[in-house]
N, C-alpha and C. Protein backbone atom coordinates (compact mmCIF):
# COMPACT_ATOMS: atom_id res chain seq x y z
N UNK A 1 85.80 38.12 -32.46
CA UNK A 1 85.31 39.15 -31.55
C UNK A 1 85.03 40.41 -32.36
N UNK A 2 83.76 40.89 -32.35
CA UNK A 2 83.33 42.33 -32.77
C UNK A 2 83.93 43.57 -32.11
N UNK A 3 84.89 43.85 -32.59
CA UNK A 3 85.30 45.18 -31.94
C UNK A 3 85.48 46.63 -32.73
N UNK A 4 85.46 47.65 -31.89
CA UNK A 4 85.78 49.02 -32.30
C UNK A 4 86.47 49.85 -31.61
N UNK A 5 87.36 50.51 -32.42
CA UNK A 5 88.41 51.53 -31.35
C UNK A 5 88.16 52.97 -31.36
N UNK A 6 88.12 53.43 -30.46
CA UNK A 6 88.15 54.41 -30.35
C UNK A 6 89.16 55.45 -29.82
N UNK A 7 89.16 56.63 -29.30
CA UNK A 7 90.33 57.46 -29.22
C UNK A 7 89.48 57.28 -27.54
N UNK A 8 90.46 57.61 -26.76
CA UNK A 8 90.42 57.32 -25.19
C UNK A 8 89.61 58.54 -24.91
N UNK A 9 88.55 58.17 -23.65
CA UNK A 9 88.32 59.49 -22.82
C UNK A 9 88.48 59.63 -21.61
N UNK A 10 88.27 60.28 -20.90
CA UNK A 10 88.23 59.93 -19.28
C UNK A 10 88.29 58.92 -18.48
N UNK A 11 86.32 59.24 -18.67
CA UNK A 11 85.73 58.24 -18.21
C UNK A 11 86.33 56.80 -18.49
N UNK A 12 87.32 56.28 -19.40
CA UNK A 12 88.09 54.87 -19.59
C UNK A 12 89.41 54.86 -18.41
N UNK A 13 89.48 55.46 -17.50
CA UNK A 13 90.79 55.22 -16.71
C UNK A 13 90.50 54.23 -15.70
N UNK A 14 88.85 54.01 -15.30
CA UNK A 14 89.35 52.69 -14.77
C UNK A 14 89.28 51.28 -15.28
N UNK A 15 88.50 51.36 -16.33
CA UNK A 15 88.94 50.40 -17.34
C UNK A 15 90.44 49.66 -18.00
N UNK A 16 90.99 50.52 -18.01
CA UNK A 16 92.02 51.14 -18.09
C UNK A 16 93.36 49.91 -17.21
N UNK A 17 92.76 50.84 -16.44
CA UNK A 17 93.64 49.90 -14.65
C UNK A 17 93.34 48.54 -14.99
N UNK A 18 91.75 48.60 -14.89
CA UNK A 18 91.73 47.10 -14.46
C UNK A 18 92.52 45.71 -15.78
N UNK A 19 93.22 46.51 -17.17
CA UNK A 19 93.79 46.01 -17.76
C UNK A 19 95.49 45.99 -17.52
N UNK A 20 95.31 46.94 -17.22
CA UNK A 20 97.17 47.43 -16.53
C UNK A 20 97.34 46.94 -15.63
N UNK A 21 96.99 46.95 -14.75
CA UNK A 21 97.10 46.73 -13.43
C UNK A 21 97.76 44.97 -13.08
N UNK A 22 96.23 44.40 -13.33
CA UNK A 22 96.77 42.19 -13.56
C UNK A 22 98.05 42.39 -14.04
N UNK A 23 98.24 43.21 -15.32
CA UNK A 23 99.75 43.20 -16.53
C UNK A 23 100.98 42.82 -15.27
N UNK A 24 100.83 44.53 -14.75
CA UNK A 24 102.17 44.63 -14.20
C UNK A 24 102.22 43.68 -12.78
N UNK A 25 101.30 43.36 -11.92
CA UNK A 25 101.21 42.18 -10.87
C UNK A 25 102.01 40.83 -11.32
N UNK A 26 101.79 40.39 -12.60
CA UNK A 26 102.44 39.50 -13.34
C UNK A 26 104.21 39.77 -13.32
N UNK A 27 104.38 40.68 -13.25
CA UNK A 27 106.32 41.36 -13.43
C UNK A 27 106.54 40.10 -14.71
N UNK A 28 105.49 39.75 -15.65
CA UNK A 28 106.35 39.68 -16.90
C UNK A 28 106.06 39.86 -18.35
N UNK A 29 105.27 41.13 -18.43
CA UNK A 29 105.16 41.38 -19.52
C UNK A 29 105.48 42.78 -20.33
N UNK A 30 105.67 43.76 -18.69
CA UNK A 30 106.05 45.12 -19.07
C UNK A 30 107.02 45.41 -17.70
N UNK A 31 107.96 46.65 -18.20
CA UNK A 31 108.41 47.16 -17.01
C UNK A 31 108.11 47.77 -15.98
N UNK A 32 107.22 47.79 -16.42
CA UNK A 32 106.30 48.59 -15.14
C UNK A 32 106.08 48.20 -13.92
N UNK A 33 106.34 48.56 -12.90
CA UNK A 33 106.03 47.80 -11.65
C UNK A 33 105.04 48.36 -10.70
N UNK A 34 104.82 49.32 -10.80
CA UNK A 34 103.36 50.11 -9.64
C UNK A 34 101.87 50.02 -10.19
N UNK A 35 101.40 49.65 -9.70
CA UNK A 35 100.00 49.44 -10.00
C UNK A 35 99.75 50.76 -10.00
N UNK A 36 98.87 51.32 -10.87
CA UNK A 36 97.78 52.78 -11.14
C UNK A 36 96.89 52.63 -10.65
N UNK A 37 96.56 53.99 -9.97
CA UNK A 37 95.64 54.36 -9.56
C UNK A 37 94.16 54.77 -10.38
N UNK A 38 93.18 54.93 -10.53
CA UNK A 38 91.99 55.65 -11.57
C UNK A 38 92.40 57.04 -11.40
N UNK A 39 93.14 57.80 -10.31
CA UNK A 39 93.05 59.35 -10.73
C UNK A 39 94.29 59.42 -11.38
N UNK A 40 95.93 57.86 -10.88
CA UNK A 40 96.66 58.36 -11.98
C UNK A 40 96.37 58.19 -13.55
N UNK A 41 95.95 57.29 -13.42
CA UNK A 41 95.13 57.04 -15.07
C UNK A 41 94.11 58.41 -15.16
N UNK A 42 93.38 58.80 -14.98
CA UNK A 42 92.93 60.11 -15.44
C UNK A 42 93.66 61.13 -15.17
N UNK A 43 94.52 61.18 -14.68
CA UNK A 43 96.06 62.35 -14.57
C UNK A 43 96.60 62.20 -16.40
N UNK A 44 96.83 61.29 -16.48
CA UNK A 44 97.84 60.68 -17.83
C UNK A 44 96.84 60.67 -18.59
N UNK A 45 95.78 60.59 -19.10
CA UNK A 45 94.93 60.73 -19.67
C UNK A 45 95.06 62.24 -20.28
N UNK A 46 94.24 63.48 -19.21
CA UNK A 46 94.27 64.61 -19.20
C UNK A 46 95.60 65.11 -19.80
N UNK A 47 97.06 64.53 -19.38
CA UNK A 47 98.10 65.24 -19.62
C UNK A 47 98.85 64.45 -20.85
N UNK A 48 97.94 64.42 -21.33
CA UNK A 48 98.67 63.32 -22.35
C UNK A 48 98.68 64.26 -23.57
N UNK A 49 99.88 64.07 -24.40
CA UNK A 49 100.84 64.93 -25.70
C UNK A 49 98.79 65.16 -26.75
N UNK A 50 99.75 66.37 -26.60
CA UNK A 50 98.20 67.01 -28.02
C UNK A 50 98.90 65.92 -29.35
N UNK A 51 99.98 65.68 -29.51
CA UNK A 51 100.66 64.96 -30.68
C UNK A 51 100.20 63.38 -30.81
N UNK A 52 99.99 63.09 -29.60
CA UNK A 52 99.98 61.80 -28.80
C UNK A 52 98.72 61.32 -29.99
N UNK A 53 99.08 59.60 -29.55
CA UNK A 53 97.63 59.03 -30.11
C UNK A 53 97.27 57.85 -29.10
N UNK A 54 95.94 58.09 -28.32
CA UNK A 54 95.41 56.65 -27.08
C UNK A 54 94.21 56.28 -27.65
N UNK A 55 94.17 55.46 -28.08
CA UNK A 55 93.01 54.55 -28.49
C UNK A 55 93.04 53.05 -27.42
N UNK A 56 91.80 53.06 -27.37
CA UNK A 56 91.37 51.64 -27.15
C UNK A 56 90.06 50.61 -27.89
N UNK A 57 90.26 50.04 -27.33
CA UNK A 57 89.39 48.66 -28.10
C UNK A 57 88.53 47.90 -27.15
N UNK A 58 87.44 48.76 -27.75
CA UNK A 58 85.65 47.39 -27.31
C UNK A 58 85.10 46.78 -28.03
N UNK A 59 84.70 45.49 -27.17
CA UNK A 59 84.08 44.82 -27.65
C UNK A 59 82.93 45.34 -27.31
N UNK A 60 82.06 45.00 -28.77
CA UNK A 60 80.59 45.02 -28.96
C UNK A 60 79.57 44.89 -28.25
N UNK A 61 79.82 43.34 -28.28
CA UNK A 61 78.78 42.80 -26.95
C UNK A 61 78.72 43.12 -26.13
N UNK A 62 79.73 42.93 -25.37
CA UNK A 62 80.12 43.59 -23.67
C UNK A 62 80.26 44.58 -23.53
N UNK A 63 80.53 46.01 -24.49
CA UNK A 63 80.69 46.63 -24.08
C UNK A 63 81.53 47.44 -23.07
N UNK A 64 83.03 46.53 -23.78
CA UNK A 64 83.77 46.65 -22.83
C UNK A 64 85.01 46.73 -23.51
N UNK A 65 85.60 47.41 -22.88
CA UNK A 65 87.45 47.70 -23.62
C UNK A 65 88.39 46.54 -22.88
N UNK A 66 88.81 45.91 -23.98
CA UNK A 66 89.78 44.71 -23.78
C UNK A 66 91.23 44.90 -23.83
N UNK A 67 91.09 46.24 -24.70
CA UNK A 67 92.42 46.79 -24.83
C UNK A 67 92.58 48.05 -25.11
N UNK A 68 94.13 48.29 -25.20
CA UNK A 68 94.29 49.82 -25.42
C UNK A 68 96.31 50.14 -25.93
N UNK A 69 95.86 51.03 -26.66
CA UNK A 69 97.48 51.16 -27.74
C UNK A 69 98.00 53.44 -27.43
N UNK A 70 98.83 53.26 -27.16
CA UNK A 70 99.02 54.41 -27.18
C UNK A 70 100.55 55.42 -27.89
N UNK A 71 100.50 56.57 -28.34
CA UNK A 71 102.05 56.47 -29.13
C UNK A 71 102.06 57.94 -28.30
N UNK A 72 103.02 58.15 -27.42
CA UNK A 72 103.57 59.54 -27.48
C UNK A 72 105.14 59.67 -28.21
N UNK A 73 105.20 61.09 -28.24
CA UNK A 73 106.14 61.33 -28.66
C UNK A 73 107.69 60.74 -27.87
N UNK A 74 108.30 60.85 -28.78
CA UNK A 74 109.66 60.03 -28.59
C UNK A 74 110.65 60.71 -27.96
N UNK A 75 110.56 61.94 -28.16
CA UNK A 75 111.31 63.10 -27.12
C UNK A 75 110.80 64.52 -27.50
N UNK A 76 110.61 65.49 -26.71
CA UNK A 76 110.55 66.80 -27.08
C UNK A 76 111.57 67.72 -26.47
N UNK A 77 112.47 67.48 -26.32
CA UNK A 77 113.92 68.07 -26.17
C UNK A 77 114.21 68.84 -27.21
N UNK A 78 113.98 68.37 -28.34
CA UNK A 78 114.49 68.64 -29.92
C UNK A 78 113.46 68.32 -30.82
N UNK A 79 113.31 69.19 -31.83
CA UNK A 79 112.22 69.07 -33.08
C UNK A 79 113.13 67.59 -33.72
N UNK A 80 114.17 67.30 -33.99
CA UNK A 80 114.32 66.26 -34.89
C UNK A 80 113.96 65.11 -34.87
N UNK A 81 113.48 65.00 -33.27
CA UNK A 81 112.73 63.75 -33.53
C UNK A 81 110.93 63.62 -33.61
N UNK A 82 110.46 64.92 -34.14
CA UNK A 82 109.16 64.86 -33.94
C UNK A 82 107.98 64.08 -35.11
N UNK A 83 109.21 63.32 -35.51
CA UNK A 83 108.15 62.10 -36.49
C UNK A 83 108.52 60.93 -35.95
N UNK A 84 109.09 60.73 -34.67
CA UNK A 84 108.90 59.81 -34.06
C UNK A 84 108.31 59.86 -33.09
N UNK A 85 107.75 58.60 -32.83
CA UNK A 85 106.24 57.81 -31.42
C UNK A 85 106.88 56.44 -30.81
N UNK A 86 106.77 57.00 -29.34
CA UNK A 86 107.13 56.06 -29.19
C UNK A 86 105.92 55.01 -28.77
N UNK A 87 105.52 53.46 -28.85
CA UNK A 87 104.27 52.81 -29.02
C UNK A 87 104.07 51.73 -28.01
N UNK A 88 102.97 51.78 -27.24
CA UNK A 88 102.64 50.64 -26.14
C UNK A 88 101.58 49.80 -26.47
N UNK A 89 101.67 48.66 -26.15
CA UNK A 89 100.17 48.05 -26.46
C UNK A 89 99.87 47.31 -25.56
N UNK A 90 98.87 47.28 -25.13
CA UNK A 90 98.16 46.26 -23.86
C UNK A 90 96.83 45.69 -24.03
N UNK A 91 96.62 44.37 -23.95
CA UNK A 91 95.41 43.77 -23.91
C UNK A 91 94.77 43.07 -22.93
N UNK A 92 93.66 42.89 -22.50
CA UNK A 92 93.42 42.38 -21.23
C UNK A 92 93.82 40.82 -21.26
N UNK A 93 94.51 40.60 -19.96
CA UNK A 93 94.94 39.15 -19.81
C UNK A 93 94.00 37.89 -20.86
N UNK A 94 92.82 38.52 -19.87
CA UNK A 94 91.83 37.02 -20.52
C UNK A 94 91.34 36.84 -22.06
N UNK A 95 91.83 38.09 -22.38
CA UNK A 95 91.48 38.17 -24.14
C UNK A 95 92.43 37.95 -25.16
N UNK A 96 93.33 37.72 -24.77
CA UNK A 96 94.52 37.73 -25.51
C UNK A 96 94.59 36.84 -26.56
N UNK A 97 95.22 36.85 -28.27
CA UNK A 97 95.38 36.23 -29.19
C UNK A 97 93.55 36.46 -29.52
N UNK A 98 93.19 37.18 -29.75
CA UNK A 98 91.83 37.28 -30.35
C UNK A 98 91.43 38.28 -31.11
N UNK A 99 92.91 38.66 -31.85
CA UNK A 99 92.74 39.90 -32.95
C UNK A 99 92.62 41.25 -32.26
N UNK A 100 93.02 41.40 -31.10
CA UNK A 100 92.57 42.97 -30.38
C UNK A 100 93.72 43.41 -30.66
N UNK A 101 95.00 43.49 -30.97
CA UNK A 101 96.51 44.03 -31.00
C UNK A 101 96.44 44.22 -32.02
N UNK A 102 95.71 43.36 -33.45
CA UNK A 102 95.93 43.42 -34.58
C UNK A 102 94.77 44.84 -34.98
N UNK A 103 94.04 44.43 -34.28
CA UNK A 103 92.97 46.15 -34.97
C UNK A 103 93.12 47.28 -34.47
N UNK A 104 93.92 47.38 -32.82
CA UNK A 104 94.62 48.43 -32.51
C UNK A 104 95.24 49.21 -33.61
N UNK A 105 96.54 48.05 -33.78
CA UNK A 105 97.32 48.33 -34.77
C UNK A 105 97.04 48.92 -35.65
N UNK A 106 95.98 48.53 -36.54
CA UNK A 106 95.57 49.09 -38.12
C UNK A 106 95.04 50.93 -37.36
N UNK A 107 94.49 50.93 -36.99
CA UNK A 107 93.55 51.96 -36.50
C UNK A 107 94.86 53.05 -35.63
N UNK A 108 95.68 52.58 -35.16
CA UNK A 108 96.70 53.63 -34.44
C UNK A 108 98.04 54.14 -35.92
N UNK A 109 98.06 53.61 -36.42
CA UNK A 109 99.13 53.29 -37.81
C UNK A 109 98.65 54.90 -38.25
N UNK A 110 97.25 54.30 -38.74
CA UNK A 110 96.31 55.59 -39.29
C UNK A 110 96.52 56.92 -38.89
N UNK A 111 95.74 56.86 -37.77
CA UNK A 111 96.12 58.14 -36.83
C UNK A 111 97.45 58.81 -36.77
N UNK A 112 98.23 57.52 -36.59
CA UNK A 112 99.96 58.61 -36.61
C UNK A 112 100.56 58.86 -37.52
N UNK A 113 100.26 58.02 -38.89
CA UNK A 113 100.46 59.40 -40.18
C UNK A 113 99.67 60.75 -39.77
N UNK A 114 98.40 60.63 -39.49
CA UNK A 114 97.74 61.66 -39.59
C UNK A 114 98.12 62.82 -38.59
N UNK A 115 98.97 62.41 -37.94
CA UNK A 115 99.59 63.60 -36.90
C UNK A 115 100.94 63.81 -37.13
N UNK A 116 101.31 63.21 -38.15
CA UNK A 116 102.87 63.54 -38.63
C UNK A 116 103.96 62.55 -38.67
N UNK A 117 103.62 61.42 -37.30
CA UNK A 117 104.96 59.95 -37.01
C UNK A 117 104.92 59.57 -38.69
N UNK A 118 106.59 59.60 -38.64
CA UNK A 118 106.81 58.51 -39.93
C UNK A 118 107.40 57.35 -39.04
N UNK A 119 107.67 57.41 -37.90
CA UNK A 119 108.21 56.10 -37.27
C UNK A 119 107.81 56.35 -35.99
N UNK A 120 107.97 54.58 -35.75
CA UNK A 120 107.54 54.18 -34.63
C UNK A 120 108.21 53.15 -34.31
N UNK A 121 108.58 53.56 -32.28
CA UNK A 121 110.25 52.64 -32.10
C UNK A 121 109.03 52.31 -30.73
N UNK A 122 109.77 50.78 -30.02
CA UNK A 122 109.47 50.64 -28.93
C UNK A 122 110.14 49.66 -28.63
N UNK A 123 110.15 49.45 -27.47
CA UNK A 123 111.08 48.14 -26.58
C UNK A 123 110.22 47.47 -26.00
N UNK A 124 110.46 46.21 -26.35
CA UNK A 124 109.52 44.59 -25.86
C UNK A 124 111.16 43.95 -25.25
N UNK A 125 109.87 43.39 -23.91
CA UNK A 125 111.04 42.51 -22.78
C UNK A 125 111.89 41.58 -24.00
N UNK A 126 112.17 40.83 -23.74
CA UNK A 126 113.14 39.83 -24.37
C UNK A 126 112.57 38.97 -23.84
N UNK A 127 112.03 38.63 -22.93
CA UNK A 127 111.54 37.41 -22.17
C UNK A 127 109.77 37.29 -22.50
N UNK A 128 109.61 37.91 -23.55
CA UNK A 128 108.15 38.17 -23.68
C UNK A 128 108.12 37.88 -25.25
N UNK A 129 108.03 36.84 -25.68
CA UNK A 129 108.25 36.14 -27.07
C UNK A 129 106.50 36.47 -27.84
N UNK A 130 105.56 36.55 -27.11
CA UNK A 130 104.40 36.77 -27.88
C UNK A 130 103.99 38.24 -27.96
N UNK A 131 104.43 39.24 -26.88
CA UNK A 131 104.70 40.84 -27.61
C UNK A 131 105.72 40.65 -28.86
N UNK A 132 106.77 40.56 -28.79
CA UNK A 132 107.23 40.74 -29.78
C UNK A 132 107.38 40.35 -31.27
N UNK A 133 106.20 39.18 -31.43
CA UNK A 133 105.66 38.31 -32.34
C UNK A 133 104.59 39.38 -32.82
N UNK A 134 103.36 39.83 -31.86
CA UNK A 134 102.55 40.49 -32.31
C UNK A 134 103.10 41.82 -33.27
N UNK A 135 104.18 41.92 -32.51
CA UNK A 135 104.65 43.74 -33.28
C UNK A 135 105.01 43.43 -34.36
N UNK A 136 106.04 41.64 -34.26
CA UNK A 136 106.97 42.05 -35.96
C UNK A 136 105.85 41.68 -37.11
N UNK A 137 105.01 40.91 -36.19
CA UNK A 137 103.55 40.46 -37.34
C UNK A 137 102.71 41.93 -37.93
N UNK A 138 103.14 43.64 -37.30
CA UNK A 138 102.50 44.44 -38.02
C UNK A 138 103.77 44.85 -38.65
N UNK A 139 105.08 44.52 -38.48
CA UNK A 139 105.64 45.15 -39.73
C UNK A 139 106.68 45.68 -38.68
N UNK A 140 106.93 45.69 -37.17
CA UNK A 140 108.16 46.20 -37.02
C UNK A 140 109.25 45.06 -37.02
N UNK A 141 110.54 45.74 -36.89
CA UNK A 141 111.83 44.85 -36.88
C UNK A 141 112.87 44.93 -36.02
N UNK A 142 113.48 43.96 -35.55
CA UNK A 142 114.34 44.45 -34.77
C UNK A 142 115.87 45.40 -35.04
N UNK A 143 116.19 45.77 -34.09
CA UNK A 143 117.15 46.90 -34.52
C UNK A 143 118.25 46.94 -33.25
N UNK A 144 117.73 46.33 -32.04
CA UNK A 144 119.14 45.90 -31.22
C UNK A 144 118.37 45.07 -29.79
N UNK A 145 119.08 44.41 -28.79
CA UNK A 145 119.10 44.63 -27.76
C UNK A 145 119.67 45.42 -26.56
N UNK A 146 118.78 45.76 -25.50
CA UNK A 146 119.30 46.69 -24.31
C UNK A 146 119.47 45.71 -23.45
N UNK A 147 121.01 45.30 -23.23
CA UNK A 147 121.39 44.63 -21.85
C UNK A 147 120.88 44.84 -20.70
N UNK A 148 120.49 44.21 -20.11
CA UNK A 148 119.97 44.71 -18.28
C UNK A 148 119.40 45.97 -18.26
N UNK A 149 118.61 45.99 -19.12
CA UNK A 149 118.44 47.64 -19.46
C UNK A 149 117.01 47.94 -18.45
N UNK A 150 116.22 46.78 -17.70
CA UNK A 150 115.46 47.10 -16.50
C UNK A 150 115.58 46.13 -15.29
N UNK A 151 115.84 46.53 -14.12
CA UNK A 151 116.01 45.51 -13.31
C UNK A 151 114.44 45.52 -12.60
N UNK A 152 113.83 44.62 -12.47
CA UNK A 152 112.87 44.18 -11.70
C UNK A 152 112.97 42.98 -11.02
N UNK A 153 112.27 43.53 -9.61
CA UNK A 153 112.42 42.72 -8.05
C UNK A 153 113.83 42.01 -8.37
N UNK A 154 115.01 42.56 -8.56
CA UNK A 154 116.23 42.36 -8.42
C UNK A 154 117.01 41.76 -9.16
N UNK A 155 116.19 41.26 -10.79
CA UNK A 155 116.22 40.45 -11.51
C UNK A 155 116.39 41.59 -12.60
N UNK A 156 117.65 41.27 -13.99
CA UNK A 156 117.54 42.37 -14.97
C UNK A 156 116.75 41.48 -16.40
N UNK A 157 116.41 42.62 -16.72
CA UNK A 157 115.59 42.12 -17.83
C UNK A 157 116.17 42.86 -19.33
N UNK A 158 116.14 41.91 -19.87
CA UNK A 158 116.71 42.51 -21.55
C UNK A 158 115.70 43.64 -22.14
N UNK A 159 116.13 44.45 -22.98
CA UNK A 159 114.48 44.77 -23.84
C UNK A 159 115.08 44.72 -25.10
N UNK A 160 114.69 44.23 -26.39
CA UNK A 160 114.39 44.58 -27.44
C UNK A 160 113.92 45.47 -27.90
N UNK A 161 114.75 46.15 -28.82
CA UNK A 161 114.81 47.69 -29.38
C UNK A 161 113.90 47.49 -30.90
N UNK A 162 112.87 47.46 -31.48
CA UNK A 162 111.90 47.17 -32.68
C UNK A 162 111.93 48.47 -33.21
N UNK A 163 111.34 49.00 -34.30
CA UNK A 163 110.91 50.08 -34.99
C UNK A 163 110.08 49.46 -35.82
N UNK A 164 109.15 50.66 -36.73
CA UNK A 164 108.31 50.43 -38.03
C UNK A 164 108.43 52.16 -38.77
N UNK A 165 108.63 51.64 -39.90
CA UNK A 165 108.52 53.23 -40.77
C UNK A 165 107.03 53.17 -41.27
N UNK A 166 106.33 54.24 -40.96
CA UNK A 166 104.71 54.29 -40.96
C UNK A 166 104.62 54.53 -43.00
């Protein structure tokens, strides 16, 4: 697949959805459970960290974003953690395993040296064996599990605690 990433704009929030959205209907690949709206996706868009990095990924042909990677900051409570990001990645259902996570990746890595992250932490379900394949395949590792650390529709779900030093 011919693709290119770019840094997010607006106009991508309902694009956006219509990749998020299937995700979380599924209850098994993220914690997330409310479907977005296009104005909350252009809410989060607009209010999203000047530090922050949102890129997504089109394909060529179509002309169409299959995916999308985003890092905000990890806390702003305190400067000590401001070389850490914390990192999401999402690809559209039907595209999946077709190198879109992997060129995110290269292309968001970039960017967050260039804004300062020397690290980057995130939590993948435990029950989600091909997120967490994709991440340790760019280089993160694991570093713990969170017991019951989300309950969805009444059911708890593990997460895996990963990092990468940029």
């Amino acid at each position: 697949m011919d693709l290119f990433v770019r840094e997010v704009q607006l106009e991508d929030a309902e694009a956006i959805i219509n990749i998020l959205n299937p995700i979380i209907k599924t209850r098994a690949y993220t914690v997330l459970t409310t479907p977005f709206s296009i104005q909350d996706e252009q809410a989060f868009i607009l209010d999203f960290p000047q530090q922050g990095v949102f890129h997504v990924a089109v394909c060529r042909d179509e002309q169409r974003i299959v995916g999308f990677q985003n890092i905000e900051p990890f806390a702003t409570y305190t400067p000590a953690f401001k070389h850490v990001g914390m990192i999401g990645t999402f690809v559209d259902l039907t595209y999946r395993r077709q190198g879109i996570g992997k060129t995110l990746f290269q292309a968001t890595f970039d960017a967050a040296r260039s804004k300062g992250y020397e690290k980057l932490f995130a939590y993948v379900r435990a029950d989600n064996p091909a997120a967490l394949a994709a991440y340790l395949n760019q280089g993160f590792y694991e570093i713990g599990v969170a017991r019951r650390h989300a309950k969805i529709d009444k059911m708890y779900v593990d997460e895996i605690l990963i990092e990468r030093f940029l």
